[in-house]
PDB file of N, CA and C in Angstrom:
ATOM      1  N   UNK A   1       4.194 -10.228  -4.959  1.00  0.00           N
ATOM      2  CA  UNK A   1       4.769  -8.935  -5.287  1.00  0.00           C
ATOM      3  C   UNK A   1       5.462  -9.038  -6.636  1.00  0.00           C
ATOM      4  N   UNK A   2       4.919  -7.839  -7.337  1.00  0.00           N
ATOM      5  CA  UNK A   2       5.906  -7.929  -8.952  1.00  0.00           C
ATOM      6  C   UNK A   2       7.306  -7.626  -8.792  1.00  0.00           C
ATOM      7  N   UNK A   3       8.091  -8.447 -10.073  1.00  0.00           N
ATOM      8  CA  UNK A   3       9.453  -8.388  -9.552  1.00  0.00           C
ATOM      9  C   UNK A   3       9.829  -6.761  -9.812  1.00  0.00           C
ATOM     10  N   UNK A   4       8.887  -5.754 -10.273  1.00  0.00           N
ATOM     11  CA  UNK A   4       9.782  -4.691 -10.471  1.00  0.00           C
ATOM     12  C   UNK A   4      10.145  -3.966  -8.924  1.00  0.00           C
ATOM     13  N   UNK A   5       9.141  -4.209  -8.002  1.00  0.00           N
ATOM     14  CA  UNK A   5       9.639  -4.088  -6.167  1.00  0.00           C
ATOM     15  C   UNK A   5      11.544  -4.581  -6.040  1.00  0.00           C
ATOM     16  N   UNK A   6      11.280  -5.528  -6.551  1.00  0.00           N
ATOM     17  CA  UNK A   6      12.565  -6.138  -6.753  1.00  0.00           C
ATOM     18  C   UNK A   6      13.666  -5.459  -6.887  1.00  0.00           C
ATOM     19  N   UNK A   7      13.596  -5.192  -8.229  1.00  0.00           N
ATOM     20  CA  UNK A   7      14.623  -4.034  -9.113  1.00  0.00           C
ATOM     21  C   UNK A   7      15.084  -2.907  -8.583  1.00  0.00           C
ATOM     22  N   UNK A   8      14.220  -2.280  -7.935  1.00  0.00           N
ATOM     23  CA  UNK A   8      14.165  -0.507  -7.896  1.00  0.00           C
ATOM     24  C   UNK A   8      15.575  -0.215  -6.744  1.00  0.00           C
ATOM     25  N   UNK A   9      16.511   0.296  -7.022  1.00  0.00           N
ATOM     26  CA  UNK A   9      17.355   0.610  -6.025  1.00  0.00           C
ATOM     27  C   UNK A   9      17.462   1.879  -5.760  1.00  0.00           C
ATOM     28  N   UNK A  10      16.490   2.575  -6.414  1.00  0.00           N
ATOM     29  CA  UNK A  10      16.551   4.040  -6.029  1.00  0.00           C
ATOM     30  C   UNK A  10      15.373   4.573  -5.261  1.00  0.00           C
ATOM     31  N   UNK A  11      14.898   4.227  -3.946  1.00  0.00           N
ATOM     32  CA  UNK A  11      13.779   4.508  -3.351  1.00  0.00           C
ATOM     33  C   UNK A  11      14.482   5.990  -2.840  1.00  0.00           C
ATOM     34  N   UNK A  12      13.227   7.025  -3.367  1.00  0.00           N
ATOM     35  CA  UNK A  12      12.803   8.499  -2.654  1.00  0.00           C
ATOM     36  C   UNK A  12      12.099   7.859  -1.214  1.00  0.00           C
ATOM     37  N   UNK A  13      13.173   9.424  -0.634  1.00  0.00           N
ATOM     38  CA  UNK A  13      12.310   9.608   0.772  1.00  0.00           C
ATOM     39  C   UNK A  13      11.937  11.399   0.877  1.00  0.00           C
ATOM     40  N   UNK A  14      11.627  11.747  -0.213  1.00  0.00           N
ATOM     41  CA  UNK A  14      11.127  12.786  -0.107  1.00  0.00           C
ATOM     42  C   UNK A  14       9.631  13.175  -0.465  1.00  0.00           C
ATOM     43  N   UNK A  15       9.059  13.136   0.523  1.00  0.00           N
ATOM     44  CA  UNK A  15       7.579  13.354   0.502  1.00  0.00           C
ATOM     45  C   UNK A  15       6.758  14.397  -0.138  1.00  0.00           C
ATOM     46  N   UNK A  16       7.217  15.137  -0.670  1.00  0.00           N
ATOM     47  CA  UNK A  16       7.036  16.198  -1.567  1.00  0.00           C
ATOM     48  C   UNK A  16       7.017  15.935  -2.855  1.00  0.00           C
ATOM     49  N   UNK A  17       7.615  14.652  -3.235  1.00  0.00           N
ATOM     50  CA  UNK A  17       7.407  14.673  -4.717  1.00  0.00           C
ATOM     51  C   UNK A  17       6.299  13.327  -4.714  1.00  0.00           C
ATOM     52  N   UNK A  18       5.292  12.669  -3.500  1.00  0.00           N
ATOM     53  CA  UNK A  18       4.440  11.748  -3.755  1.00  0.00           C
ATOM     54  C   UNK A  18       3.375  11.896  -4.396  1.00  0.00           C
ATOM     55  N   UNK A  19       2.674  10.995  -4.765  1.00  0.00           N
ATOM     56  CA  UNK A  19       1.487  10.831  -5.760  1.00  0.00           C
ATOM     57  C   UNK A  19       0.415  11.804  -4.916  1.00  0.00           C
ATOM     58  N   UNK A  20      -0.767  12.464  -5.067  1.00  0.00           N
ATOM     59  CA  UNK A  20      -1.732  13.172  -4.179  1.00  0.00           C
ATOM     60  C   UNK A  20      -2.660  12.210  -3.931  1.00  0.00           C
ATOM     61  N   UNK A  21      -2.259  10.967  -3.000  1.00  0.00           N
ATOM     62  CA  UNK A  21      -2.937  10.105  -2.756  1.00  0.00           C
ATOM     63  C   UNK A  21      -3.929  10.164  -1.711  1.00  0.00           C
ATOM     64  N   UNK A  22      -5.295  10.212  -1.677  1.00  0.00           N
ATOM     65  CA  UNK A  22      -6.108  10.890  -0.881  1.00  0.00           C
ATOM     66  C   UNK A  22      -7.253   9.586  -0.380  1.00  0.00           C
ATOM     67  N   UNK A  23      -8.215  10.104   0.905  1.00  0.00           N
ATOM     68  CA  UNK A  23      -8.778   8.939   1.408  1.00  0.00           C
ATOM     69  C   UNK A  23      -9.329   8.622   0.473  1.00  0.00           C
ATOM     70  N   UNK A  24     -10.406   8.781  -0.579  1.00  0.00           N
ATOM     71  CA  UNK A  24     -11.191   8.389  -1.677  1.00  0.00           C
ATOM     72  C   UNK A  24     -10.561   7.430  -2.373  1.00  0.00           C
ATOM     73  N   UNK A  25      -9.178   7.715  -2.636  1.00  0.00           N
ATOM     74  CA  UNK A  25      -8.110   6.617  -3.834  1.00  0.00           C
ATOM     75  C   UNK A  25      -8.334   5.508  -2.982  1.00  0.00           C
ATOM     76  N   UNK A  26      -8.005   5.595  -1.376  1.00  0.00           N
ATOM     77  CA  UNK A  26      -7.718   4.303  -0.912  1.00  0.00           C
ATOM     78  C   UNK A  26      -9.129   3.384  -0.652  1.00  0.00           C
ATOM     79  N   UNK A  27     -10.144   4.061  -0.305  1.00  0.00           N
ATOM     80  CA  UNK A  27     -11.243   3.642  -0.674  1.00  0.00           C
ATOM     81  C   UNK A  27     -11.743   3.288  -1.308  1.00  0.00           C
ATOM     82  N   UNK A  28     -11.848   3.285  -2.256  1.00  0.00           N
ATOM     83  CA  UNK A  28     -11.724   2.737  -3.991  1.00  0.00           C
ATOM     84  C   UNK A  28     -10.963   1.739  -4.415  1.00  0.00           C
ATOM     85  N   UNK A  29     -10.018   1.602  -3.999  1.00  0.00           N
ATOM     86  CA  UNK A  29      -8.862   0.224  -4.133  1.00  0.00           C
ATOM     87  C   UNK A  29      -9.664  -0.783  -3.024  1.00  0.00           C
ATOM     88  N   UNK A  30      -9.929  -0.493  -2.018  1.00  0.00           N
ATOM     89  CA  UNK A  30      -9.867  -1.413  -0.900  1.00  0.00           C
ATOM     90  C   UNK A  30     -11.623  -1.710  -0.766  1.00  0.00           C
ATOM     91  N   UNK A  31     -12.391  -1.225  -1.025  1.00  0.00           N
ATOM     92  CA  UNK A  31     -13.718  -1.552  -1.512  1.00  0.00           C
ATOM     93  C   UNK A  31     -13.868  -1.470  -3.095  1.00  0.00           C
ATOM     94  N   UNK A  32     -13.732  -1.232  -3.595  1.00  0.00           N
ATOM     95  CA  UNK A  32     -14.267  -1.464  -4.974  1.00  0.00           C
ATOM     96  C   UNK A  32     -13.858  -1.932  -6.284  1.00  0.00           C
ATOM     97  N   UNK A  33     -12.373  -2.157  -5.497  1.00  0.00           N
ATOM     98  CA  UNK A  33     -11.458  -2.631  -6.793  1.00  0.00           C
ATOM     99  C   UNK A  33     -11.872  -4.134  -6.964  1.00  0.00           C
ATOM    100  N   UNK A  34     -11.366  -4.811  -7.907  1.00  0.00           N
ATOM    101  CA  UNK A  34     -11.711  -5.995  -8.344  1.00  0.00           C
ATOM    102  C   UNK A  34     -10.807  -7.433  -7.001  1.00  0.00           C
ATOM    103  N   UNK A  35     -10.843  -8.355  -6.600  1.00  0.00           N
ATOM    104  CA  UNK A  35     -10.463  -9.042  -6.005  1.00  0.00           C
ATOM    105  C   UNK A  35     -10.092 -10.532  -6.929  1.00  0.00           C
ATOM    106  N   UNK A  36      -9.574 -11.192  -6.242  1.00  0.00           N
ATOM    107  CA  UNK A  36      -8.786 -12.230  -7.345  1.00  0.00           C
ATOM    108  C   UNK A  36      -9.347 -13.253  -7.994  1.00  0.00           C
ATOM    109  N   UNK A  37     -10.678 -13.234  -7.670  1.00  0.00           N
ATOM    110  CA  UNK A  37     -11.995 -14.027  -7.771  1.00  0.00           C
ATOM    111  C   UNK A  37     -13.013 -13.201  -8.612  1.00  0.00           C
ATOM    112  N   UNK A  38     -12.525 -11.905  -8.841  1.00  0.00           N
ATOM    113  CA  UNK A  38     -13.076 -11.081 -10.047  1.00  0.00           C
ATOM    114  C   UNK A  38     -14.146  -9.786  -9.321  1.00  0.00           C
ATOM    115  N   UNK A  39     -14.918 -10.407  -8.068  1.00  0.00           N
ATOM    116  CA  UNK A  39     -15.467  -9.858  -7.090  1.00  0.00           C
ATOM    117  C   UNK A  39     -14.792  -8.863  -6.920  1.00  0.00           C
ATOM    118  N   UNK A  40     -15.737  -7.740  -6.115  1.00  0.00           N
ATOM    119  CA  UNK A  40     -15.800  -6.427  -6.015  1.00  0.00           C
ATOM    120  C   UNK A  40     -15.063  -6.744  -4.177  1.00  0.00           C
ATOM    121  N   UNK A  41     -13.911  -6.029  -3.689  1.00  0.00           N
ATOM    122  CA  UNK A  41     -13.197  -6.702  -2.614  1.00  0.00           C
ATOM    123  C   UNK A  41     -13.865  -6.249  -1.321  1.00  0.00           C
ATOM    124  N   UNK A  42     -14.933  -5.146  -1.555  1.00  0.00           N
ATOM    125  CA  UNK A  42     -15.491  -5.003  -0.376  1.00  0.00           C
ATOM    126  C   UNK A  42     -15.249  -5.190   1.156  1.00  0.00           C
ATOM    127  N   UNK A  43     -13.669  -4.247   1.094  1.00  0.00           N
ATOM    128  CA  UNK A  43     -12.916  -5.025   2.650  1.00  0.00           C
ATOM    129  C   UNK A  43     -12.794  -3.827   3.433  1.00  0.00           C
ATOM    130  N   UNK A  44     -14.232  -3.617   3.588  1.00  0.00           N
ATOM    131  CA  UNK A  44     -15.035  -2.331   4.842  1.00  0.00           C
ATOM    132  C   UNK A  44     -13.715  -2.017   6.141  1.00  0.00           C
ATOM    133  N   UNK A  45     -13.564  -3.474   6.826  1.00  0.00           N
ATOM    134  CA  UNK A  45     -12.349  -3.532   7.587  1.00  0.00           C
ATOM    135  C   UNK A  45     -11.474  -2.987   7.471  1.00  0.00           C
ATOM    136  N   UNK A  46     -10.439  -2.900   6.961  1.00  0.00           N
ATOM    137  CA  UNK A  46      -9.258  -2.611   6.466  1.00  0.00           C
ATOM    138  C   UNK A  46      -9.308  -0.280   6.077  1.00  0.00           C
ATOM    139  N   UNK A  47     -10.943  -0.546   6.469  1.00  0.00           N
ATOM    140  CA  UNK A  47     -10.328   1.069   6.059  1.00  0.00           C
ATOM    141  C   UNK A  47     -10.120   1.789   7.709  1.00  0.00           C
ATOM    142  N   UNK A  48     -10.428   0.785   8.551  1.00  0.00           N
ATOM    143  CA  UNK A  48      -9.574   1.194   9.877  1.00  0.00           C
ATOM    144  C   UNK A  48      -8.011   1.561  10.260  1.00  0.00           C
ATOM    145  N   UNK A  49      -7.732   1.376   9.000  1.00  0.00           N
ATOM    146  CA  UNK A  49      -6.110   1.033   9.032  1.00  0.00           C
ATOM    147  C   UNK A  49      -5.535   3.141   8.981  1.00  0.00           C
ATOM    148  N   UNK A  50      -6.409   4.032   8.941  1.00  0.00           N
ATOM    149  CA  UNK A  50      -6.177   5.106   9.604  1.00  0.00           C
ATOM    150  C   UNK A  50      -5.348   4.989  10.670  1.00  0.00           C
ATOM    151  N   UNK A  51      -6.588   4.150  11.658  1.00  0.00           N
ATOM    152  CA  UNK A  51      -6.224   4.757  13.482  1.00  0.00           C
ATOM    153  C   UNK A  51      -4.557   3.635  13.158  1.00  0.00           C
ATOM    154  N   UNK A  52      -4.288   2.794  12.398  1.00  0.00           N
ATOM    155  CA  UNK A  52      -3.261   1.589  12.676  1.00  0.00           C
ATOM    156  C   UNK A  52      -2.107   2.330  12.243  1.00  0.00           C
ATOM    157  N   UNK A  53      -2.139   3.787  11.149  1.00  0.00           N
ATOM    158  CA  UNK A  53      -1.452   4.983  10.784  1.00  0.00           C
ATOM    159  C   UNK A  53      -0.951   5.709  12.536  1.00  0.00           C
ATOM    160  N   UNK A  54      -2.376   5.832  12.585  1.00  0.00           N
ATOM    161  CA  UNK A  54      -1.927   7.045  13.658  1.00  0.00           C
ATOM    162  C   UNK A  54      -1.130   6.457  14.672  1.00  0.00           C
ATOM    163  N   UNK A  55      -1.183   5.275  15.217  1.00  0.00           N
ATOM    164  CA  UNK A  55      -0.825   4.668  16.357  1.00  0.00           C
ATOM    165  C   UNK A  55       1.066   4.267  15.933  1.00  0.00           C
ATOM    166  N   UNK A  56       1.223   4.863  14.772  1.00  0.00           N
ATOM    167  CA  UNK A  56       3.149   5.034  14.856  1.00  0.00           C
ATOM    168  C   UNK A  56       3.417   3.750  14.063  1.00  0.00           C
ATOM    169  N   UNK A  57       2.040   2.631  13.801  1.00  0.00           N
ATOM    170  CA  UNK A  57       3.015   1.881  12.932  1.00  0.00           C
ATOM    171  C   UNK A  57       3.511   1.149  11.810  1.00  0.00           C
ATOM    172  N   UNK A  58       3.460   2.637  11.286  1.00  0.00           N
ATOM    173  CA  UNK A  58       4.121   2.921  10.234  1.00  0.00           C
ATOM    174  C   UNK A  58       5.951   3.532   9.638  1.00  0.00           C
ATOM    175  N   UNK A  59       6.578   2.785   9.413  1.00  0.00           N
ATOM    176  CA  UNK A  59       7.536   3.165   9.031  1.00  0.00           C
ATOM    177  C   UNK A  59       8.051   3.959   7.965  1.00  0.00           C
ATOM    178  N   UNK A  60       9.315   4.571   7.696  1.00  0.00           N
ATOM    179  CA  UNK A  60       9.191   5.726   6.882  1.00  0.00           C
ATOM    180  C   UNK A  60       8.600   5.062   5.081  1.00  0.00           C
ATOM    181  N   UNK A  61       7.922   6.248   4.718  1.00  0.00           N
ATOM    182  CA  UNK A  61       7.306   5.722   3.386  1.00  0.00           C
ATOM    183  C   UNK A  61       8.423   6.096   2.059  1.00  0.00           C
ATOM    184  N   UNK A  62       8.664   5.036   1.580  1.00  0.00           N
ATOM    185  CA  UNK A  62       9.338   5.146   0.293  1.00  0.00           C
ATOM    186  C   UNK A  62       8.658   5.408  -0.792  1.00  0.00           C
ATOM    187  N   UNK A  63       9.358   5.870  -1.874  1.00  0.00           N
ATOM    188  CA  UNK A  63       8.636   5.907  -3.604  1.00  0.00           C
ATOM    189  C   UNK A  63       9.571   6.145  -4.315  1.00  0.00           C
ATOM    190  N   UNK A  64       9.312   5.768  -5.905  1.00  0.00           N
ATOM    191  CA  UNK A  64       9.794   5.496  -6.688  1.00  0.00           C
ATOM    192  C   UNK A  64       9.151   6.056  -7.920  1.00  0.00           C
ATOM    193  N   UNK A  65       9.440   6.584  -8.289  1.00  0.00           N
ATOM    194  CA  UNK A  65       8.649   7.697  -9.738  1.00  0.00           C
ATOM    195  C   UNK A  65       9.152   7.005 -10.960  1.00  0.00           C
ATOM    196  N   UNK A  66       8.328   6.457 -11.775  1.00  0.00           N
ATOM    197  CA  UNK A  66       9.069   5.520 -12.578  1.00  0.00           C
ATOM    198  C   UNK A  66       8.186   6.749 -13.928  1.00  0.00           C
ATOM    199  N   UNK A  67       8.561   5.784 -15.318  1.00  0.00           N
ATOM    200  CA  UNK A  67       8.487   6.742 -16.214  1.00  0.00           C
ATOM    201  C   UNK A  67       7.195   7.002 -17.066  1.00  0.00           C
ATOM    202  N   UNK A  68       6.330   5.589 -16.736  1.00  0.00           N
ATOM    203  CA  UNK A  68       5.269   5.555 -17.248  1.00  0.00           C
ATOM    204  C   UNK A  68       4.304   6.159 -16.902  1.00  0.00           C
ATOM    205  N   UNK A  69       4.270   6.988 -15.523  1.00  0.00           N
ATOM    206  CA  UNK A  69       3.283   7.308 -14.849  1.00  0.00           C
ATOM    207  C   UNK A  69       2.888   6.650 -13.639  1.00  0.00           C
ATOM    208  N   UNK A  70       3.523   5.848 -13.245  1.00  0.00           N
ATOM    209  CA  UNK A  70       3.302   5.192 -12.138  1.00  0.00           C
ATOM    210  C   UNK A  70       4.224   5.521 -10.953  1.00  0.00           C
ATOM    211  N   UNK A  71       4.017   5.513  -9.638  1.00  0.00           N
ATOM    212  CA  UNK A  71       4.317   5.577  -8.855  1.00  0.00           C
ATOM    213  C   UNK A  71       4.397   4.431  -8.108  1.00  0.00           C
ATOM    214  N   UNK A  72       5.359   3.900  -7.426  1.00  0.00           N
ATOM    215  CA  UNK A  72       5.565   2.763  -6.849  1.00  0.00           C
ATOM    216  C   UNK A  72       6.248   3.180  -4.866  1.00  0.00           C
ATOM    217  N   UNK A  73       5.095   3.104  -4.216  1.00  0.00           N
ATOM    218  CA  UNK A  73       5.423   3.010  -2.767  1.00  0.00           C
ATOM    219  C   UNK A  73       5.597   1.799  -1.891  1.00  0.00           C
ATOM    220  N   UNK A  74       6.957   2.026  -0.881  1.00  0.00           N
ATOM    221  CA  UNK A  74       6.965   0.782  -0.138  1.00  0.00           C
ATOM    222  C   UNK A  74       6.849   1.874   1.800  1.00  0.00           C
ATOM    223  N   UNK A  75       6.791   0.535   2.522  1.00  0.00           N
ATOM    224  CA  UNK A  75       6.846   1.081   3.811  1.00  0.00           C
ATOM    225  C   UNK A  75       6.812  -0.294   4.607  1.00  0.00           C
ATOM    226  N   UNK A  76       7.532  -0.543   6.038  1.00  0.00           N
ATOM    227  CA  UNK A  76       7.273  -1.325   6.782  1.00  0.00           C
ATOM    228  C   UNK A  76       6.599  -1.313   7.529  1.00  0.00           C
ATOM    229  N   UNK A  77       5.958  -2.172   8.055  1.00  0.00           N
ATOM    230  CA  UNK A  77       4.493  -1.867   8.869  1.00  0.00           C
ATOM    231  C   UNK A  77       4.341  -2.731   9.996  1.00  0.00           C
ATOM    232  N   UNK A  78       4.497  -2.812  11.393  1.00  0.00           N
ATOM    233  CA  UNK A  78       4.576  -3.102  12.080  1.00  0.00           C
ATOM    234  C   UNK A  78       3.086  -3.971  12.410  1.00  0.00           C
ATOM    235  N   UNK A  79       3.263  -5.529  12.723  1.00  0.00           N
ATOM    236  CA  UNK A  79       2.333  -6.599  12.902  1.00  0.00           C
ATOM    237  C   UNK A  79       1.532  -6.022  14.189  1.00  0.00           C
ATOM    238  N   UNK A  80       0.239  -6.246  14.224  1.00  0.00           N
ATOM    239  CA  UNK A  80      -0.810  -5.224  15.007  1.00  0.00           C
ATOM    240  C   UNK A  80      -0.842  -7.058  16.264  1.00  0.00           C
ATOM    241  N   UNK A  81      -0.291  -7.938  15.563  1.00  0.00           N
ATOM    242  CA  UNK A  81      -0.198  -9.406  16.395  1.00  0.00           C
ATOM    243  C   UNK A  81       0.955  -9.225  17.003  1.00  0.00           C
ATOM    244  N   UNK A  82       1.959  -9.271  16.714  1.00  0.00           N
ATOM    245  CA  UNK A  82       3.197  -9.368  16.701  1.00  0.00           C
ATOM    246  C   UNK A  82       4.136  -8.211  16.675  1.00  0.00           C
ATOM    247  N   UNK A  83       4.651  -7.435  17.764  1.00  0.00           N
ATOM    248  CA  UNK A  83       5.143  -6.045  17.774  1.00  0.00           C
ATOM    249  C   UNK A  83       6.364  -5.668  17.078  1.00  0.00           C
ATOM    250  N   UNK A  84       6.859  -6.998  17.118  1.00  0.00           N
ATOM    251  CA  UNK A  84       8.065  -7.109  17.252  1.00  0.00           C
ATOM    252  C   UNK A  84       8.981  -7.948  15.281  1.00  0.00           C
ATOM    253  N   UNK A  85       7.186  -7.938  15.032  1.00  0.00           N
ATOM    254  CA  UNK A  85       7.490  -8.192  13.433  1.00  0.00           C
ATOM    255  C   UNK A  85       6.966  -6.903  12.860  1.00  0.00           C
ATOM    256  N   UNK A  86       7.797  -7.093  11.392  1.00  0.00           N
ATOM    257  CA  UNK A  86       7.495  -6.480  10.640  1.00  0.00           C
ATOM    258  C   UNK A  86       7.152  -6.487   9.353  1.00  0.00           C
ATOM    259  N   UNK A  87       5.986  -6.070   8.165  1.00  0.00           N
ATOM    260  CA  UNK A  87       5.613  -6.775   7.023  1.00  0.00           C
ATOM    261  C   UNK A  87       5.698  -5.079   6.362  1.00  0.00           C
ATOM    262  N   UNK A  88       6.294  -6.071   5.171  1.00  0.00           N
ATOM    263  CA  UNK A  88       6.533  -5.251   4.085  1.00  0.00           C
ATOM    264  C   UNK A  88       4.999  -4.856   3.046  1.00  0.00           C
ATOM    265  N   UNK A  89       4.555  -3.506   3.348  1.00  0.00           N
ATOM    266  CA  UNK A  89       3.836  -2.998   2.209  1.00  0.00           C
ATOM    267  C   UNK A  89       4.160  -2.502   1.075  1.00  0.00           C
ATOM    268  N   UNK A  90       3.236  -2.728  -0.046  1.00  0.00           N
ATOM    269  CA  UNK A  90       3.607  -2.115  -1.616  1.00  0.00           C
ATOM    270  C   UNK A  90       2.642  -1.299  -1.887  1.00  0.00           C
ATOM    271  N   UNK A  91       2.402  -0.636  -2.743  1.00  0.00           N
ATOM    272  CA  UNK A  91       1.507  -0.563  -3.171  1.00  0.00           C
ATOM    273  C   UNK A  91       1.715   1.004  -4.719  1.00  0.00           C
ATOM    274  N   UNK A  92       0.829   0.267  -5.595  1.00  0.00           N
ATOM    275  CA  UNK A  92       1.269   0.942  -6.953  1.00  0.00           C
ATOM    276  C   UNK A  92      -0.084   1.640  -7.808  1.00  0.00           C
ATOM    277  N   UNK A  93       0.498   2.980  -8.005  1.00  0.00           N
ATOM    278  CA  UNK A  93      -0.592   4.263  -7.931  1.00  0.00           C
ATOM    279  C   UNK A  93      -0.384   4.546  -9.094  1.00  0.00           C
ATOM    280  N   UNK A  94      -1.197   5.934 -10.121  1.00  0.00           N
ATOM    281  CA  UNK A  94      -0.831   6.519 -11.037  1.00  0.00           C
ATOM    282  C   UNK A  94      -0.310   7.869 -10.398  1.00  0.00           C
ATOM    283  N   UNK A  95       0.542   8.579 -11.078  1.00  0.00           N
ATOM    284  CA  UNK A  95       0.663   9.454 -10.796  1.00  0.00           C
ATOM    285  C   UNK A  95      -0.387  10.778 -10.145  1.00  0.00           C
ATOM    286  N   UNK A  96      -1.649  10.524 -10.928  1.00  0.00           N
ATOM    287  CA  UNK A  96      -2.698  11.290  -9.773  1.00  0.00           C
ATOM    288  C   UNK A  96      -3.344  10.688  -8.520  1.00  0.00           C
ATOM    289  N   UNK A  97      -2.841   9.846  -8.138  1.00  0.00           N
ATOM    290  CA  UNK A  97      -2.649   9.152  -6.956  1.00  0.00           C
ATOM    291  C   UNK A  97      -3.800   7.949  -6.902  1.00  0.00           C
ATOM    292  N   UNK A  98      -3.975   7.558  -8.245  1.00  0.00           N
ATOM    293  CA  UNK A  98      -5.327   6.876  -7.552  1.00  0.00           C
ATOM    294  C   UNK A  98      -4.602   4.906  -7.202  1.00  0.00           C
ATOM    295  N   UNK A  99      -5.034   4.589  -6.414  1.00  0.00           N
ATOM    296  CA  UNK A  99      -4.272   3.064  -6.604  1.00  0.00           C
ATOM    297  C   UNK A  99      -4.489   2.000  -7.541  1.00  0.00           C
ATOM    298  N   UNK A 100      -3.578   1.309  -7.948  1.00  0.00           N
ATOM    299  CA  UNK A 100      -3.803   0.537  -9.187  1.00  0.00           C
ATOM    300  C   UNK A 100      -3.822  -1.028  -8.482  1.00  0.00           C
ATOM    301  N   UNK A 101      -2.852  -1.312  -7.391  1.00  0.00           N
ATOM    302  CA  UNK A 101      -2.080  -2.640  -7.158  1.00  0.00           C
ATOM    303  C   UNK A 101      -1.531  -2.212  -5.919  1.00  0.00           C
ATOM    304  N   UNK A 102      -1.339  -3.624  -4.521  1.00  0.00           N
ATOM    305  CA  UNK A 102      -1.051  -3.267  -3.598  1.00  0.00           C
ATOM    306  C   UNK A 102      -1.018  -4.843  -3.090  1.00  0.00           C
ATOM    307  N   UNK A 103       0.224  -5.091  -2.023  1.00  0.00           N
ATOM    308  CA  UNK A 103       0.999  -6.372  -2.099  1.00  0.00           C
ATOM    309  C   UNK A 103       1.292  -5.908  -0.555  1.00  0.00           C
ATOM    310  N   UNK A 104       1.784  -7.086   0.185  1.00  0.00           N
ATOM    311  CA  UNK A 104       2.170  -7.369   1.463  1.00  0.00           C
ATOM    312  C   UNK A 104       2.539  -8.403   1.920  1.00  0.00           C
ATOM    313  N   UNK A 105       3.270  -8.520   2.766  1.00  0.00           N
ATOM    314  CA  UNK A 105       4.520  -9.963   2.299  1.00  0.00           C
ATOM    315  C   UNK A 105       3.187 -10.680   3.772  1.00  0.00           C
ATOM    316  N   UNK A 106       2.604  -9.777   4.565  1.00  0.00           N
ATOM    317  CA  UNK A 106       1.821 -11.085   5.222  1.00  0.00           C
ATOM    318  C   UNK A 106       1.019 -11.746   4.580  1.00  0.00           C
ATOM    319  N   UNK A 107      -0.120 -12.610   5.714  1.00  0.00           N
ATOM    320  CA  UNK A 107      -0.862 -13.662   5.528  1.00  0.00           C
ATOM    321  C   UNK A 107      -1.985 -13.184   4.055  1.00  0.00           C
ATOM    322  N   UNK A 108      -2.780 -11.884   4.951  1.00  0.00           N
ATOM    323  CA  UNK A 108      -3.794 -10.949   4.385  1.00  0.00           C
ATOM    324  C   UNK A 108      -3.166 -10.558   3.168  1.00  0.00           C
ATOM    325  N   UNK A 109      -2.073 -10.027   3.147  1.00  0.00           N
ATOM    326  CA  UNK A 109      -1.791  -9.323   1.866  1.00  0.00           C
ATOM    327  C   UNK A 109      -1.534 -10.055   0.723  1.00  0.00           C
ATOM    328  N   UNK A 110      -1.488 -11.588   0.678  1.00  0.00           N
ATOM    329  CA  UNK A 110      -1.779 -11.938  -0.184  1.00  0.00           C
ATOM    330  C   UNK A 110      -2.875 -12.348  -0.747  1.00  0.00           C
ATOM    331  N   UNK A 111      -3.943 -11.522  -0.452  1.00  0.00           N
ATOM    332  CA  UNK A 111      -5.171 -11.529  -0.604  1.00  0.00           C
ATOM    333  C   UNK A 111      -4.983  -9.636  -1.440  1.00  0.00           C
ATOM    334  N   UNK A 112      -4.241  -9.191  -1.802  1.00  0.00           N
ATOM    335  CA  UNK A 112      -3.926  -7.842  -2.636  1.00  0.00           C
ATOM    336  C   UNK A 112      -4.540  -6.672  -1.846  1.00  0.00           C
ATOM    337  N   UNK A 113      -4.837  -7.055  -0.344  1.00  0.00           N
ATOM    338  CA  UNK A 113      -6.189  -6.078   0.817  1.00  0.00           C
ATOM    339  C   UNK A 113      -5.720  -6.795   2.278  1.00  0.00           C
ATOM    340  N   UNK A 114      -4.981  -5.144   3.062  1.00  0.00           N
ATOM    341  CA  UNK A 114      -4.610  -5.864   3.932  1.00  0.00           C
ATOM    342  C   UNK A 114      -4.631  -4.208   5.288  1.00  0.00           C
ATOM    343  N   UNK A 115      -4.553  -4.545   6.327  1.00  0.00           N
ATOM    344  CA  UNK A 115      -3.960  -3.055   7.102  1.00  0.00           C
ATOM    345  C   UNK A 115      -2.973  -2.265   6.874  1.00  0.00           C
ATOM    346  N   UNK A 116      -1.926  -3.239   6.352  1.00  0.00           N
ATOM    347  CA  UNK A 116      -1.090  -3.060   6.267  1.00  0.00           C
ATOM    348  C   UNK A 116      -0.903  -2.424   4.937  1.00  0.00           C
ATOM    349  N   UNK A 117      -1.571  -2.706   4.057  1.00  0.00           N
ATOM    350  CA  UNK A 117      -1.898  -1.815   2.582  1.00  0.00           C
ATOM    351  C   UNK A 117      -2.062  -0.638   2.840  1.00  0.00           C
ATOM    352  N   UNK A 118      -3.626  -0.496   3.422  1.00  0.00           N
ATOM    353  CA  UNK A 118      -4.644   0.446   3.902  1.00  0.00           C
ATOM    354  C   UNK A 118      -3.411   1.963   4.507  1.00  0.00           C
ATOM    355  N   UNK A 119      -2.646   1.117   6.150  1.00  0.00           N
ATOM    356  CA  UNK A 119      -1.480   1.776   6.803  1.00  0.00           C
ATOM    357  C   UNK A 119      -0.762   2.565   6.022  1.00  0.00           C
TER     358      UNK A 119
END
């Protein structure tokens, strides 16, 4: 995770001013974006992470409107192993919502593609 996650002490919880981040953006990050090996990340899986939305566990979503145009979201996300843990999602958009970058303090997410991204 970049240290600017770090920094930010002013997380929005108002959902009205978020990026228009739509299924296509996340689809596009999570299949087609580049992977750390340069490869195309093709992680078909992970776009299940809908029903892992619907099923509650998801915690409230933060953001951060920074000045360049970027949008910076966090949220906790409840371990689909482990109920009773919880992993921190990132993930960093342009302002027309498309995704740029996306981090997760689990195993998967340091692989930049995770449910918990997806969630």
């Amino acid at each position: 995770m970049p240290d600017i996650f770090k920094e930010i002490k002013d997380w929005n919880d108002d959902m009205r001013s978020w990026p228009n981040l739509m299924y296509g953006d996340i689809y596009n990050y999570l299949i087609r974006s580049k992977a750390v090996n340069g490869e195309t990340m093709k992680n078909f899986k992970r776009l299940q992470s809908y029903n892992y939305f619907q099923s509650g566990n998801v915690d409230k979503i933060l953001h951060f409107n920074a000045t360049d145009n970027k949008i910076f979201m966090k949220a906790s996300v409840r371990s689909s192993q482990t109920v009773s843990r919880l992993n921190d999602a990132y993930v960093m958009c342009t302002g027309e919502g498309a995704a740029e970058q996306a981090w997760c303090t689990c195993m998967a997410g340091l692989e930049l593609s995770c449910s918990h991204v997806g969630a």
